[in-house]
C-alpha atoms as a PDB file:
ATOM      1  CA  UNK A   1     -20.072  36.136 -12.174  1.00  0.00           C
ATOM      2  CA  UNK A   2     -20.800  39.802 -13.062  1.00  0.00           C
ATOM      3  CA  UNK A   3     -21.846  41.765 -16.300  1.00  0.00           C
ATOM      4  CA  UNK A   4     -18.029  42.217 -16.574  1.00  0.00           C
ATOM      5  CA  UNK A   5     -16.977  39.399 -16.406  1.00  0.00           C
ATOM      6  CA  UNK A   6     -19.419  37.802 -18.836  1.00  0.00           C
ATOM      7  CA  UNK A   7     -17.010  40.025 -21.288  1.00  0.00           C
ATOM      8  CA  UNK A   8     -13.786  38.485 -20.410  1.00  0.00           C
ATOM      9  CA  UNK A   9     -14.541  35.132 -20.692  1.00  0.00           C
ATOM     10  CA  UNK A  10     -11.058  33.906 -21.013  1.00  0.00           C
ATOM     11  CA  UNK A  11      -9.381  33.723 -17.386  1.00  0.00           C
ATOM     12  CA  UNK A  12      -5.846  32.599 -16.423  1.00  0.00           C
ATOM     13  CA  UNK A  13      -6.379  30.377 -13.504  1.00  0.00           C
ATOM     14  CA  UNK A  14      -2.717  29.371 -10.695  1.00  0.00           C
ATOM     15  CA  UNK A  15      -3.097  25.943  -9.898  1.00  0.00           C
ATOM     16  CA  UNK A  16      -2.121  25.601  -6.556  1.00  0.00           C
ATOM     17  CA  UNK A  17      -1.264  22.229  -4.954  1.00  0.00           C
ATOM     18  CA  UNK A  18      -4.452  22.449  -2.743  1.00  0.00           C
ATOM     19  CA  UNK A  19      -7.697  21.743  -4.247  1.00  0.00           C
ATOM     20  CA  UNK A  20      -8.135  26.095  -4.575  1.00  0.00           C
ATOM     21  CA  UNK A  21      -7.567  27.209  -8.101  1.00  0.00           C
ATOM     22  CA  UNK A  22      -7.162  31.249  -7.982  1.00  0.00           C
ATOM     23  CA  UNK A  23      -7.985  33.510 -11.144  1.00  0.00           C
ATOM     24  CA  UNK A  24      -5.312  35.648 -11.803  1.00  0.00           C
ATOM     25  CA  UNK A  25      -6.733  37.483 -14.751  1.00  0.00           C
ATOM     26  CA  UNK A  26      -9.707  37.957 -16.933  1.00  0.00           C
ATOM     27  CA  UNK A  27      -8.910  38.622 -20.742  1.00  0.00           C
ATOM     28  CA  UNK A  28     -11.507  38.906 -24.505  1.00  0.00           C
ATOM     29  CA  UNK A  29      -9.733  36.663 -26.072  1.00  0.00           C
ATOM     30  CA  UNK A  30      -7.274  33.818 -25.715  1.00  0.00           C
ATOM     31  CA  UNK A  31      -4.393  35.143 -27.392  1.00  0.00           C
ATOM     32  CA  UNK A  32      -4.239  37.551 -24.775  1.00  0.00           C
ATOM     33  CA  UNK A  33      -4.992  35.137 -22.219  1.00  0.00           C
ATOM     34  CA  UNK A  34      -1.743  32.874 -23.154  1.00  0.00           C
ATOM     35  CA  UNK A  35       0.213  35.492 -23.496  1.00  0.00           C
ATOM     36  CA  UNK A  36      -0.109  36.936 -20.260  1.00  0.00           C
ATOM     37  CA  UNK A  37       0.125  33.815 -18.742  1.00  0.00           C
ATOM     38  CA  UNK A  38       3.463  33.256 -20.791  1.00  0.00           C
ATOM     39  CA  UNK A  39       4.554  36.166 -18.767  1.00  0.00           C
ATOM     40  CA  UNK A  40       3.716  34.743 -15.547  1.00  0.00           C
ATOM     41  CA  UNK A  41       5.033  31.576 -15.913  1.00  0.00           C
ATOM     42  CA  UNK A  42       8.743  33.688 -16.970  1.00  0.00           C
ATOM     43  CA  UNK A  43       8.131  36.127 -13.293  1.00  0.00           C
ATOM     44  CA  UNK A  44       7.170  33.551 -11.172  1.00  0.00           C
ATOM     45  CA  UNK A  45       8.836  30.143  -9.438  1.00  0.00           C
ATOM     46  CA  UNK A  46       9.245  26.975 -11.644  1.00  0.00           C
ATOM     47  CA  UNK A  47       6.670  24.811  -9.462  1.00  0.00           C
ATOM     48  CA  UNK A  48       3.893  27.836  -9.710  1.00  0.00           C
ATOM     49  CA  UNK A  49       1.398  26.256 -12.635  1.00  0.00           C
ATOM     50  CA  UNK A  50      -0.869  28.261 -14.543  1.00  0.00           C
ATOM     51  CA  UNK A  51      -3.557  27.432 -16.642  1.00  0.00           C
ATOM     52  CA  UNK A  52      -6.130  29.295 -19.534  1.00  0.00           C
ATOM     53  CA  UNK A  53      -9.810  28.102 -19.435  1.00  0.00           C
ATOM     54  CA  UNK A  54     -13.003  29.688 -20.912  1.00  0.00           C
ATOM     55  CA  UNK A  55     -14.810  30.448 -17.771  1.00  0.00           C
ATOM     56  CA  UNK A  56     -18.713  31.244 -19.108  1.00  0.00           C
ATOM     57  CA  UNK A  57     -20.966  30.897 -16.866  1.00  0.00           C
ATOM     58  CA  UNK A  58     -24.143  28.443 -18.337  1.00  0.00           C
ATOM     59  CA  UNK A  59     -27.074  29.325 -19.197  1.00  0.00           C
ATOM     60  CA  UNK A  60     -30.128  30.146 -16.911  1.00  0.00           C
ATOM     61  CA  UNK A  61     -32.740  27.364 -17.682  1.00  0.00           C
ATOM     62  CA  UNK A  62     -36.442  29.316 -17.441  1.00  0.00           C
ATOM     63  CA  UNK A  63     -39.520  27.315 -16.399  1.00  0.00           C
END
């Protein structure tokens, strides 16, 4: 995970039926999240899944 995306910590993930999850999108916050996903869910087939997660990356532990 990048600078960038360390600022778009929200990310709208497609669940496939393989073990892959892909991330669509990358949002601030998780209104916008949702509601993009909303939008994807209404454009794609009924069977396509999508979920929002808050995808931070943990902290580095220093010795």
């Amino acid at each position: 995970m990048n600078y960038r995306d360390d600022l778009r910590p929200w990310a709208v993930f497609r669940c496939s039926s393989d073990v892959q999850n892909i991330c669509v999108a990358r949002f601030r916050s998780r209104s916008d999240a949702e509601a993009y996903m909303s939008i994807l869910r209404g454009l794609s087939p009924l069977s396509t899944k999508f979920q929002v997660v808050f995808d931070q990356k943990p902290a580095e532990v220093q010795r």
